[in-house]
N, C-alpha and C. Protein backbone atom coordinates (compact mmCIF):
# COMPACT_ATOMS: atom_id res chain seq x y z
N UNK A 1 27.12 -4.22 -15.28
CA UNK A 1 27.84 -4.45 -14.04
C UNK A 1 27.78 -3.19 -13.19
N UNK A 2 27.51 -3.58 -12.12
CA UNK A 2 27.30 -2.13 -11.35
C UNK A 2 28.85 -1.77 -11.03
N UNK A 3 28.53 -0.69 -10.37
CA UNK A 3 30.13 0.03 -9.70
C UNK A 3 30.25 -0.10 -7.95
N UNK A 4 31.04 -0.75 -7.42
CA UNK A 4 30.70 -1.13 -6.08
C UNK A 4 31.80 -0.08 -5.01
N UNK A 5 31.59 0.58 -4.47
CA UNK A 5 32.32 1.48 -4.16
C UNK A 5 33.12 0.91 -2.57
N UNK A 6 34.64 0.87 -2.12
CA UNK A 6 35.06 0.52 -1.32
C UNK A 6 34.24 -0.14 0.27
N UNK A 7 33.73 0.77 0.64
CA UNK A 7 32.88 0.52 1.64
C UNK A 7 31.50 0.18 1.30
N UNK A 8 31.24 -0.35 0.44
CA UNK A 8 30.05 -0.99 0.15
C UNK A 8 30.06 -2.56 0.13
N UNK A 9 28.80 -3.22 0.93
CA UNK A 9 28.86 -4.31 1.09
C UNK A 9 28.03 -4.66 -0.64
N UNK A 10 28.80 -6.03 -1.07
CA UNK A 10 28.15 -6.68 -2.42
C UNK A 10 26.71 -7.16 -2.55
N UNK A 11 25.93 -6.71 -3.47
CA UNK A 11 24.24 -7.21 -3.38
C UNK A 11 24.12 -8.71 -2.65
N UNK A 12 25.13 -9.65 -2.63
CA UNK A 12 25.33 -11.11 -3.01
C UNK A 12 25.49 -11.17 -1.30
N UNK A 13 26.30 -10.49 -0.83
CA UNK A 13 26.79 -10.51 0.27
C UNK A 13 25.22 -9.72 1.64
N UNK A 14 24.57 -9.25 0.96
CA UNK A 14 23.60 -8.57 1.57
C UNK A 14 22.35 -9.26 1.31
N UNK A 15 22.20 -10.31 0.63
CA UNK A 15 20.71 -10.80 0.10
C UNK A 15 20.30 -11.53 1.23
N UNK A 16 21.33 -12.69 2.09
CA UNK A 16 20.43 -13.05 3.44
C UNK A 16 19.54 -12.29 4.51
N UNK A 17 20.63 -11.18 4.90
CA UNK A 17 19.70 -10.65 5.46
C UNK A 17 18.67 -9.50 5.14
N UNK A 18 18.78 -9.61 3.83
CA UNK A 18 17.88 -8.83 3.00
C UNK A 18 16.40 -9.54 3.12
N UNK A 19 16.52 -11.07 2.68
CA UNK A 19 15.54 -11.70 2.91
C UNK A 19 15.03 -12.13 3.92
N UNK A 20 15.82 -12.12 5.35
CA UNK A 20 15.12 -12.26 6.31
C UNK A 20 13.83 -11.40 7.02
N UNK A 21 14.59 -10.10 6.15
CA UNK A 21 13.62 -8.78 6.28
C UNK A 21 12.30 -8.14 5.52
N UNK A 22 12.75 -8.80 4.43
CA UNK A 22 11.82 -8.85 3.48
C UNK A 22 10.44 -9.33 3.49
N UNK A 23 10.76 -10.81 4.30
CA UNK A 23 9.07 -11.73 4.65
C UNK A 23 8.23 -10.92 5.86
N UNK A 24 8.75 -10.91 6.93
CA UNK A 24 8.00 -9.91 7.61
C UNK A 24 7.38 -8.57 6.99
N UNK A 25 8.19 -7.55 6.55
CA UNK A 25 7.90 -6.58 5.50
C UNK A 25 6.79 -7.05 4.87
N UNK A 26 7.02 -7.49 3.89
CA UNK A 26 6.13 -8.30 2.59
C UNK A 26 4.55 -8.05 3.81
N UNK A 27 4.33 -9.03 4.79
CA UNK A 27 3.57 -9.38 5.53
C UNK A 27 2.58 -8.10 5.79
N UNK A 28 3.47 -7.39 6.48
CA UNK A 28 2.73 -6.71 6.98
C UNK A 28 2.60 -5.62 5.89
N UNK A 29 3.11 -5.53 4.72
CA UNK A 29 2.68 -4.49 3.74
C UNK A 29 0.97 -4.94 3.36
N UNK A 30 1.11 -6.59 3.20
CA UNK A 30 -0.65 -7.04 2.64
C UNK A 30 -1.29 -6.70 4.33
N UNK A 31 -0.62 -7.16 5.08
CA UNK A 31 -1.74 -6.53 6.56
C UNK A 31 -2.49 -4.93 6.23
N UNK A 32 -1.47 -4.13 6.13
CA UNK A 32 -1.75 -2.92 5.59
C UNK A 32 -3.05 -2.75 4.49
N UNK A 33 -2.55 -3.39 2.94
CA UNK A 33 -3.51 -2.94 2.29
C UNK A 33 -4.84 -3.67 2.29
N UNK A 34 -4.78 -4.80 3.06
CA UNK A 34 -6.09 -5.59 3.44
C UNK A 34 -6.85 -5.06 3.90
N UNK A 35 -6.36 -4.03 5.12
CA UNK A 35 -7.00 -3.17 6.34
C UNK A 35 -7.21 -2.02 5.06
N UNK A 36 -6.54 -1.53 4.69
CA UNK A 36 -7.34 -0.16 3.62
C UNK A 36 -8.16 -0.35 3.13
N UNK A 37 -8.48 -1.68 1.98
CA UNK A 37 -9.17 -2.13 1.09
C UNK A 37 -10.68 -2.35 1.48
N UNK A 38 -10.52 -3.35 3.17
CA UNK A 38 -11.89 -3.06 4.27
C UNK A 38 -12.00 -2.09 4.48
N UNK A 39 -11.47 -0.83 4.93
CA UNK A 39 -12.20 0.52 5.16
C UNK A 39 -13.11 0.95 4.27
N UNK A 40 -12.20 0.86 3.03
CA UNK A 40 -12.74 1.69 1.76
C UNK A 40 -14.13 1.19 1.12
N UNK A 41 -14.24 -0.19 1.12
CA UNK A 41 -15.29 -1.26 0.74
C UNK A 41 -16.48 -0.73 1.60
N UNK A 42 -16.01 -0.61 2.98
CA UNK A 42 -16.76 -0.25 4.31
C UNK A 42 -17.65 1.33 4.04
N UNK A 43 -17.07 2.36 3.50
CA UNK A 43 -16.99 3.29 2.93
C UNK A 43 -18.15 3.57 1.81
N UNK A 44 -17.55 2.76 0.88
CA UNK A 44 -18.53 2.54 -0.28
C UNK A 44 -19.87 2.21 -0.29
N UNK A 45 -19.77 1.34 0.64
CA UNK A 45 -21.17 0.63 1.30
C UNK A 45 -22.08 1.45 2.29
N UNK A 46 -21.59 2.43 2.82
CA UNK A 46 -22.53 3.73 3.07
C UNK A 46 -23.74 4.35 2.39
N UNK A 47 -24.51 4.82 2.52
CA UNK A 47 -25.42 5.56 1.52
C UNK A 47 -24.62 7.20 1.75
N UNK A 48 -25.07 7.81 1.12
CA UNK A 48 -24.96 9.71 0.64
C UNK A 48 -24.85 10.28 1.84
N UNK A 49 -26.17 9.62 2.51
CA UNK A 49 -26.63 11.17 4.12
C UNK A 49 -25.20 10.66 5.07
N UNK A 50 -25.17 9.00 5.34
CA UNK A 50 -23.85 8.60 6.18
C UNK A 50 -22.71 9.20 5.79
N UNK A 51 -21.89 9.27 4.44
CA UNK A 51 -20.89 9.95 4.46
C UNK A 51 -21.01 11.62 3.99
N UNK A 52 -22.15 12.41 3.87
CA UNK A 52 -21.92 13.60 4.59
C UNK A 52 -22.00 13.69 5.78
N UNK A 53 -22.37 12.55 6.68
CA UNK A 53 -22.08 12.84 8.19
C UNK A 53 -20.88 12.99 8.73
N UNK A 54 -19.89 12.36 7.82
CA UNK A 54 -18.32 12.27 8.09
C UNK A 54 -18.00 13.37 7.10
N UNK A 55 -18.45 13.83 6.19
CA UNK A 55 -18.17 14.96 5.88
C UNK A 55 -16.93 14.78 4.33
N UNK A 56 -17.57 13.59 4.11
CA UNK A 56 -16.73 13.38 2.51
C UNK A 56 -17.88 12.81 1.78
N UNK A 57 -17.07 12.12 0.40
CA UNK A 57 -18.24 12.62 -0.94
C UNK A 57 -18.16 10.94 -1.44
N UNK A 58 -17.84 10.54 -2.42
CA UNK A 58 -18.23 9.67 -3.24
C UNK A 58 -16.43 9.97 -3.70
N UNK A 59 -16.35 10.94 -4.23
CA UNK A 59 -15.47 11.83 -4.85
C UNK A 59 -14.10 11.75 -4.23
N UNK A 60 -14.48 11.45 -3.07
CA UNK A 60 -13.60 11.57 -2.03
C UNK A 60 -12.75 10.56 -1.76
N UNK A 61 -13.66 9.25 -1.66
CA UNK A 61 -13.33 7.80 -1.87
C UNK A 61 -12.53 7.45 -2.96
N UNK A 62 -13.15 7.32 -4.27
CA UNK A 62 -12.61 8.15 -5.59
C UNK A 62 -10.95 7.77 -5.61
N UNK A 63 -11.18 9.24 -5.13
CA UNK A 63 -9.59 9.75 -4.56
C UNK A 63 -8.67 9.22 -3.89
N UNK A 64 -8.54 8.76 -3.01
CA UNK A 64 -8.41 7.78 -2.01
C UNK A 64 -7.91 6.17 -2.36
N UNK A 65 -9.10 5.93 -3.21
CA UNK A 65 -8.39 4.32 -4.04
C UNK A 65 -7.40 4.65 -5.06
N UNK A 66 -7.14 5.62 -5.56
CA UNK A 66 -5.72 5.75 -6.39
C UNK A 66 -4.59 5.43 -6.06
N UNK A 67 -3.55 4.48 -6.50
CA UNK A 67 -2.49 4.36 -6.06
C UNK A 67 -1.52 5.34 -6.66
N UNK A 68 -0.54 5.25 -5.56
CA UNK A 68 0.45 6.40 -6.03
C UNK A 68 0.66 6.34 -7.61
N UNK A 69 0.64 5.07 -8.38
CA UNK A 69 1.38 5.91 -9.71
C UNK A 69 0.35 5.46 -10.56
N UNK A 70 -1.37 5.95 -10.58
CA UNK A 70 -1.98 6.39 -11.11
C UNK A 70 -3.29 5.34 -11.25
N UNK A 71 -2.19 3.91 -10.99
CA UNK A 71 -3.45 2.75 -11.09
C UNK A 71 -4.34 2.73 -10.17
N UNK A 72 -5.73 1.72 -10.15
CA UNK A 72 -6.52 2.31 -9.19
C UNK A 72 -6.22 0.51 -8.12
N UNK A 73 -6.79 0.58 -7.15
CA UNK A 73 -6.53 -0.49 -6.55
C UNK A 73 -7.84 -1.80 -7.48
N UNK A 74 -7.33 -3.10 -7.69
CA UNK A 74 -7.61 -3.91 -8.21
C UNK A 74 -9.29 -4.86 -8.12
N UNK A 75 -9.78 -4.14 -7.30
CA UNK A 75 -10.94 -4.64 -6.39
C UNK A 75 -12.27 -3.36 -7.20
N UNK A 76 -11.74 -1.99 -7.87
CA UNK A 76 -12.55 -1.19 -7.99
C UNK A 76 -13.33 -1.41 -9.48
């Protein structure tokens, strides 16, 4: 049981408009990683001389598809 402190509104009491906020959110979080996932693909699909023209590596990309807590994105 959590501890609900005077001026705190109840999880129960906050979930509508929690969820109203949530679907948009949600939305545009996959807008987001859709648009990364095409860059990076975009990226990959370069040869060597094109991305030393931009001035990154293979290595670089690599780097880049890591998600913050260590997994790599699901497509690699």
């Amino acid at each position: 049981m959590a501890l609900s402190l005077p001026g705190e509104r109840s999880v129960a009491a906050a979930s509508p408009a929690n969820i109203l906020r949530m679907i948009p959110a949600w939305f545009a979080r996959q807008k987001a990683a859709r648009a990364r996932r095409l860059a990076l693909q975009r990226l990959l699909d370069m040869d060597p001389a094109q991305l030393r023209d931009l001035g990154i590596s293979r290595s670089d990309i690599a780097d880049a598809m890591q998600v913050g807590n260590g997994r790599t994105l699901p497509w690699c």
